[in-house]
N, C-alpha and C. Protein backbone atom coordinates (compact mmCIF):
# COMPACT_ATOMS: atom_id res chain seq x y z
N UNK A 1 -12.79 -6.58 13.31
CA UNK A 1 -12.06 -7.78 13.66
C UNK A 1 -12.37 -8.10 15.12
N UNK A 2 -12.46 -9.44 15.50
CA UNK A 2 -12.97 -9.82 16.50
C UNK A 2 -11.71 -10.06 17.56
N UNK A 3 -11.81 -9.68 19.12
CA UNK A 3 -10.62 -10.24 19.68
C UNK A 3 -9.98 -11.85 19.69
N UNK A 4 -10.70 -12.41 19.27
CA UNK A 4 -10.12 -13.74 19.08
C UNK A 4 -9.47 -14.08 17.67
N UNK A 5 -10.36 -13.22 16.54
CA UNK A 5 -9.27 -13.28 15.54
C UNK A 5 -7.90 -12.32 15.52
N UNK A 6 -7.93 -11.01 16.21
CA UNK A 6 -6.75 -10.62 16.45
C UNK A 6 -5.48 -11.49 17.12
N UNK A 7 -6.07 -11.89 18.23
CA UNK A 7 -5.08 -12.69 19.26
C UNK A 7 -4.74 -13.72 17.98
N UNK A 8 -5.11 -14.71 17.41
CA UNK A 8 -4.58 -15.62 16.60
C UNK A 8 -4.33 -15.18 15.53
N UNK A 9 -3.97 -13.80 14.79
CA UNK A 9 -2.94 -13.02 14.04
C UNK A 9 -2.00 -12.90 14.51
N UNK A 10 -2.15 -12.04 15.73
CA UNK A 10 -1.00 -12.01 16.78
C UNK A 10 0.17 -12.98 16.71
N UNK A 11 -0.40 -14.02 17.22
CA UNK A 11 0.20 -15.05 17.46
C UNK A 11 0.64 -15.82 15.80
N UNK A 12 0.16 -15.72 14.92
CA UNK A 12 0.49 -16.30 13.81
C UNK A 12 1.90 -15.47 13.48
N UNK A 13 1.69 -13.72 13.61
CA UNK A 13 3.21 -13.33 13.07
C UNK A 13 4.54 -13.28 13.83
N UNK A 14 3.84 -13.24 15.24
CA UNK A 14 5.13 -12.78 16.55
C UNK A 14 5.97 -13.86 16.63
N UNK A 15 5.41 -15.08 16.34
CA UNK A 15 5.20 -16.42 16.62
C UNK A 15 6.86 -16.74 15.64
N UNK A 16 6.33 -16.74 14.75
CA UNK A 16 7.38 -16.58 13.30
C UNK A 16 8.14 -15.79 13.26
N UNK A 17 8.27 -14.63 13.62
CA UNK A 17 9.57 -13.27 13.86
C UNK A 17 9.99 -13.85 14.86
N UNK A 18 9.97 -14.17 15.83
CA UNK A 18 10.73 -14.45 17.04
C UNK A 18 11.46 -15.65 16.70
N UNK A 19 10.78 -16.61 16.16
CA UNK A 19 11.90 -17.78 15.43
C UNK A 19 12.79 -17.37 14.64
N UNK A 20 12.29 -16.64 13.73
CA UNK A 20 13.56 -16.20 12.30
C UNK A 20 14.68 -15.11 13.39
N UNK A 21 14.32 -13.75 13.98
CA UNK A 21 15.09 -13.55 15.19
C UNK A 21 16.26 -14.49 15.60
N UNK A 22 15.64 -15.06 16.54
CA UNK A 22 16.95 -15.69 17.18
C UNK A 22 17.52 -16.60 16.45
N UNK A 23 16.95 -17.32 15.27
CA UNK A 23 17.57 -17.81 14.38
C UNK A 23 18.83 -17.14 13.89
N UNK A 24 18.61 -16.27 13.11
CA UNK A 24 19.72 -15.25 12.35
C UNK A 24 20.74 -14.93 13.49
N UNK A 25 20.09 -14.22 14.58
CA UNK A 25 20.82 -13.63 15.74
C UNK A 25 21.93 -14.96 16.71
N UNK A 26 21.73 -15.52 16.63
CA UNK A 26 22.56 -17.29 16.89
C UNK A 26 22.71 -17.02 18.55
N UNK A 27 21.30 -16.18 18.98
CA UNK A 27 21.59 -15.71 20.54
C UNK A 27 21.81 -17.35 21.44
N UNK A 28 22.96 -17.14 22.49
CA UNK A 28 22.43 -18.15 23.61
C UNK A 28 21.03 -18.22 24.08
N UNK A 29 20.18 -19.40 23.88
CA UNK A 29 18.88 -19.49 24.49
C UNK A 29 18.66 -20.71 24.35
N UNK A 30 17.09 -21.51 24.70
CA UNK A 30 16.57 -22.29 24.89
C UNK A 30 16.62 -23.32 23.57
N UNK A 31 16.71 -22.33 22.34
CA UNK A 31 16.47 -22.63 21.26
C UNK A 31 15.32 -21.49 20.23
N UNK A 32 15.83 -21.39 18.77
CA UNK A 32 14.54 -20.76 18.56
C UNK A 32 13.42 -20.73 18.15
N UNK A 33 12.75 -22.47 18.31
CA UNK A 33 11.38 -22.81 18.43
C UNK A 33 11.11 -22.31 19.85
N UNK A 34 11.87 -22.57 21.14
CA UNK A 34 11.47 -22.08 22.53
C UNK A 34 11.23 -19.73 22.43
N UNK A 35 12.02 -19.64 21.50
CA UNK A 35 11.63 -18.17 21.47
C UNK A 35 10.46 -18.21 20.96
N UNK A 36 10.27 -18.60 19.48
CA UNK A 36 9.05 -18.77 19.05
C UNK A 36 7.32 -19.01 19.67
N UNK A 37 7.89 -19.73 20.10
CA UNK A 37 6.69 -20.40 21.16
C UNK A 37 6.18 -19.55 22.32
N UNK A 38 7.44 -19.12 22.88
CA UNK A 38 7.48 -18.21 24.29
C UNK A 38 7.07 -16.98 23.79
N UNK A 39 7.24 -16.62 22.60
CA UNK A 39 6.23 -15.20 22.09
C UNK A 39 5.06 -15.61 21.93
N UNK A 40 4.38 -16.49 21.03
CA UNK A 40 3.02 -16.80 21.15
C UNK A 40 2.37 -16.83 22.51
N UNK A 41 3.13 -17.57 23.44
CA UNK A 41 2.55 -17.71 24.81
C UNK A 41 2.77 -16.04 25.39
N UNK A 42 3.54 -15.46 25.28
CA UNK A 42 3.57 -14.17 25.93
C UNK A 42 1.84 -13.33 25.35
N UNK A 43 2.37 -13.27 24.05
CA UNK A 43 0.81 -12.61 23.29
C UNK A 43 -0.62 -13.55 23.88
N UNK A 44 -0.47 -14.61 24.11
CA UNK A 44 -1.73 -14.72 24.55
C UNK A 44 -2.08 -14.47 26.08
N UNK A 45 -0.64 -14.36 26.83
CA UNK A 45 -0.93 -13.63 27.63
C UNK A 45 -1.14 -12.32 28.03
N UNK A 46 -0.95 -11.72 27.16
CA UNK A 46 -0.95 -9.58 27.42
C UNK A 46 -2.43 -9.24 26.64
N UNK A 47 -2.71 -10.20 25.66
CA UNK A 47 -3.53 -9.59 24.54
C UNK A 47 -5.12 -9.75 24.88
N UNK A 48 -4.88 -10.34 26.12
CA UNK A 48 -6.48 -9.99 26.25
C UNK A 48 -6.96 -8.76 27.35
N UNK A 49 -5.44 -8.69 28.21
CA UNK A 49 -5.69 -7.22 29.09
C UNK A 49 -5.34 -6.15 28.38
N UNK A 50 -4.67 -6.19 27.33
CA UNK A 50 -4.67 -5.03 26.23
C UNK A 50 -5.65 -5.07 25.76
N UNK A 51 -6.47 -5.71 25.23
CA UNK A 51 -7.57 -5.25 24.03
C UNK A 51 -8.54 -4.57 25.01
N UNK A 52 -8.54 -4.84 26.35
CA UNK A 52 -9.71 -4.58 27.37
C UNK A 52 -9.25 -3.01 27.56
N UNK A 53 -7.86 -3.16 28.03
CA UNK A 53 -7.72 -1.78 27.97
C UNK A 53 -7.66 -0.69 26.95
N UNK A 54 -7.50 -1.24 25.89
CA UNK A 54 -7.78 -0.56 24.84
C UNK A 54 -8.88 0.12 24.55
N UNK A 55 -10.54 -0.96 24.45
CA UNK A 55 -11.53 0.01 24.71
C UNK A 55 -11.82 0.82 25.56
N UNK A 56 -11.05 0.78 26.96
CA UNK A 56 -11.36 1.43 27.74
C UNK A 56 -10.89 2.61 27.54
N UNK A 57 -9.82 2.55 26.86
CA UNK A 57 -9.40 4.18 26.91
C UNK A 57 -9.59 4.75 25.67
N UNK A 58 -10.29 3.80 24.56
CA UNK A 58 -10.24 4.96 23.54
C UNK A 58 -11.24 6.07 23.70
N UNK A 59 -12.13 5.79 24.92
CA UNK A 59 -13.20 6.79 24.88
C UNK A 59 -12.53 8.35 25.44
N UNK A 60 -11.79 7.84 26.59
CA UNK A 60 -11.08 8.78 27.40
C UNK A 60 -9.88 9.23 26.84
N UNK A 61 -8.69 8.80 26.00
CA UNK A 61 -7.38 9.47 25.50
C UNK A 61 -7.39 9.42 24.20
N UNK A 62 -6.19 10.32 23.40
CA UNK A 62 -6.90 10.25 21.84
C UNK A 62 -5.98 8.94 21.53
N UNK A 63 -6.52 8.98 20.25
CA UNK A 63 -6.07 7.48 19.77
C UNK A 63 -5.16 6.83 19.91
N UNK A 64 -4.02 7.85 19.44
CA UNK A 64 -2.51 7.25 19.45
C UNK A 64 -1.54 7.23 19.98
N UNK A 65 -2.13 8.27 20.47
CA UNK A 65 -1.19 8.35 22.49
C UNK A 65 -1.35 7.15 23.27
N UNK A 66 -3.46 6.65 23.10
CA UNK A 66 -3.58 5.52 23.86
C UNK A 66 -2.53 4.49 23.50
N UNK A 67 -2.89 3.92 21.99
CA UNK A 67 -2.57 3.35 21.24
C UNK A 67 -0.93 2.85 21.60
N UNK A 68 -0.48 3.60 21.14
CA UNK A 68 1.60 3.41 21.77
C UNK A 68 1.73 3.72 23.04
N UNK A 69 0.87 3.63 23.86
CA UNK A 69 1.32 3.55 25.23
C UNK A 69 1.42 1.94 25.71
N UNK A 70 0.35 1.58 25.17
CA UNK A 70 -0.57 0.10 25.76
C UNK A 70 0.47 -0.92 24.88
N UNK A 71 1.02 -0.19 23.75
CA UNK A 71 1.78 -1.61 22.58
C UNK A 71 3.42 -1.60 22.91
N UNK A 72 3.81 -0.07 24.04
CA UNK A 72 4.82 -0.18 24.55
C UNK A 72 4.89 -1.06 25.95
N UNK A 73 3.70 -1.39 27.06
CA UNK A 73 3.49 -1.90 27.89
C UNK A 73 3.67 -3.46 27.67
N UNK A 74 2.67 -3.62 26.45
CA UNK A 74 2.72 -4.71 25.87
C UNK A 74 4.35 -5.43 25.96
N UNK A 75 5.07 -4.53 24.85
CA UNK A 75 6.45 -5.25 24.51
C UNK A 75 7.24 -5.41 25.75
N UNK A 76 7.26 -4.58 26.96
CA UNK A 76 7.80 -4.68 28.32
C UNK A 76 7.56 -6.06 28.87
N UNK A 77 5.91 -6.15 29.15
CA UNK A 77 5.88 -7.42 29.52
C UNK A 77 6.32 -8.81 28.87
N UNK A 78 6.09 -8.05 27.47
CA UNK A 78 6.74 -9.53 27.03
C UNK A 78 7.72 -10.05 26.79
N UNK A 79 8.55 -8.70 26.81
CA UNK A 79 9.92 -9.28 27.32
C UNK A 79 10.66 -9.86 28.50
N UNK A 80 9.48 -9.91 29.37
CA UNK A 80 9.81 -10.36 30.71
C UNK A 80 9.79 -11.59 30.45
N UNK A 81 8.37 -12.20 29.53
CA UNK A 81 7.99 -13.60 29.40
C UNK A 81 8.82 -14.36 28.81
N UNK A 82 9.42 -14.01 27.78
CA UNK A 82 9.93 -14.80 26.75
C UNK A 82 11.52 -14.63 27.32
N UNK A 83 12.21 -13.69 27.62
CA UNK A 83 13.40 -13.77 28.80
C UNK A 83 12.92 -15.09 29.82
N UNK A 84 12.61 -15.54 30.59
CA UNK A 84 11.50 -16.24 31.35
C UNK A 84 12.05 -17.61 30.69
N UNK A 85 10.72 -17.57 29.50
CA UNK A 85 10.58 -18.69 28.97
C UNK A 85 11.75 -19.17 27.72
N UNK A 86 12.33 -18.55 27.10
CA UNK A 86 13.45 -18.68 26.21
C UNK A 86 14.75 -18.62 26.81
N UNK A 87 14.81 -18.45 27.97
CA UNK A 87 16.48 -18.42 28.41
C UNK A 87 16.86 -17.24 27.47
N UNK A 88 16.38 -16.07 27.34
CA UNK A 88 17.17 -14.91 26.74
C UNK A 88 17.74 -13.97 27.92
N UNK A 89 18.17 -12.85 27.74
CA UNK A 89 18.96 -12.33 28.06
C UNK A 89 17.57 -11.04 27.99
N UNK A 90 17.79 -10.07 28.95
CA UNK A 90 16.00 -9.27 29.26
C UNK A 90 16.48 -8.49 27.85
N UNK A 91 17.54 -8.07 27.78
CA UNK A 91 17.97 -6.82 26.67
C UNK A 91 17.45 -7.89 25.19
N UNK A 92 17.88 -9.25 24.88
CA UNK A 92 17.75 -9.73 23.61
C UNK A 92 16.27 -9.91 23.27
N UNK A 93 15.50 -10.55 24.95
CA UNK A 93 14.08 -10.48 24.91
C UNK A 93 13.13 -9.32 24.15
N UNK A 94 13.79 -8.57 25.08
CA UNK A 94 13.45 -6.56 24.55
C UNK A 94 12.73 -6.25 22.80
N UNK A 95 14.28 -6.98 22.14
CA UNK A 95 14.79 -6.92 21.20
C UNK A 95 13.71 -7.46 20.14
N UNK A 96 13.48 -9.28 20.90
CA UNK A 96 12.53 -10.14 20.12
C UNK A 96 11.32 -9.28 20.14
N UNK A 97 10.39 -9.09 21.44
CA UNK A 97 9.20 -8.44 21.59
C UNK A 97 9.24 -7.50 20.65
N UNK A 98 9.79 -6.68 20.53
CA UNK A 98 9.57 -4.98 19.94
C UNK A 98 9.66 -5.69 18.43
N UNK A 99 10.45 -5.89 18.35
CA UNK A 99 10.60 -6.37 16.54
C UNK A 99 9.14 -7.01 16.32
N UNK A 100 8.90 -8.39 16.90
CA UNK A 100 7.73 -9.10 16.98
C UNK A 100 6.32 -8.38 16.94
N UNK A 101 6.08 -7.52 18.16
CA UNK A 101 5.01 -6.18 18.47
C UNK A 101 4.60 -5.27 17.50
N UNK A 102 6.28 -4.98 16.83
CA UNK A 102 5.99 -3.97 15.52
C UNK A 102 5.74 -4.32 14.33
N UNK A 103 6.04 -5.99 13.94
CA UNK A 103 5.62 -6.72 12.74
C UNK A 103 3.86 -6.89 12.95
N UNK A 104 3.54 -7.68 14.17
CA UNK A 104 2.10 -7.71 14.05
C UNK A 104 1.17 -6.36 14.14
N UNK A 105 1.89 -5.22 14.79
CA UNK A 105 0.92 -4.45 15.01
C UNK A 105 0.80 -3.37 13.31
N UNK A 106 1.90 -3.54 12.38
CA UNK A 106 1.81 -3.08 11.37
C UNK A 106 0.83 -3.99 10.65
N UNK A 107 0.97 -5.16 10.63
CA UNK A 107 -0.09 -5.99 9.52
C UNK A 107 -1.21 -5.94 10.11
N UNK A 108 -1.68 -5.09 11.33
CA UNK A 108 -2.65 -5.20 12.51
C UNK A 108 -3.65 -4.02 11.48
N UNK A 109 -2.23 -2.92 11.39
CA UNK A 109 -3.20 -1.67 10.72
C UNK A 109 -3.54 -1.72 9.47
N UNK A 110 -2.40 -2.67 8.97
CA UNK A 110 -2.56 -2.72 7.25
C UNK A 110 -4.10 -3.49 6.93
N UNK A 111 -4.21 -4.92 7.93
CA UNK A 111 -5.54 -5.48 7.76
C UNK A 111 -6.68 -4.88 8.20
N UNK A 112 -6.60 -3.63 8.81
CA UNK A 112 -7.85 -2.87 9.52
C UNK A 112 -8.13 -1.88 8.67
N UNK A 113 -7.40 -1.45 7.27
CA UNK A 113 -7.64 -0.12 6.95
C UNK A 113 -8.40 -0.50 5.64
């Protein structure tokens, strides 16, 4: 899979969990097309210094140590973004990212195997 078709997976599922999220969750925010959105924009912002760092270290650390280090970094920052950009709350942000992070990065492995 190519980094440009990852990033626009990415963004196709985080994109959609983060709407249904704050949907259900009836959090104070921007709205939850603005969560929605503000995750896509977060992922296209992390996902190209992750994938970089990613090759870089699979040579040097083993896989999955690398692996959940870089997808926990990931969800940090993007909870900064979408807190930021959604008017969330950093803890509900947290919340969206990780849920979001762990939906795409499962259909990430399911489509790679």
């Amino acid at each position: 899979m190519s980094e440009a078709e990852a990033l626009l997976i990415s963004m196709a599922i985080e994109g959609p969990v983060a709407f249904v999220l704050v949907s259900l969750a009836r959090w104070p925010n921007r709205g939850p097309l603005h969560a929605g959105l503000a995750s896509m924009v977060a992922t296209a912002v992390t996902h190209p210094q992750m994938w970089t760092l990613a090759i870089w270290s699979y040579g040097r650390f083993p896989y999955w140590p690398a692996i959940l280090s870089i997808e926990a970094l990931v969800v940090v920052v993007e909870a900064a973004l979408i807190a930021w950009m959604a008017r969330l709350t950093l803890a509900r942000a947290g919340a969206v990212s990780l849920v979001a992070n762990s939906a795409s990065f499962l259909i990430g492995l399911w489509l790679t195997a």
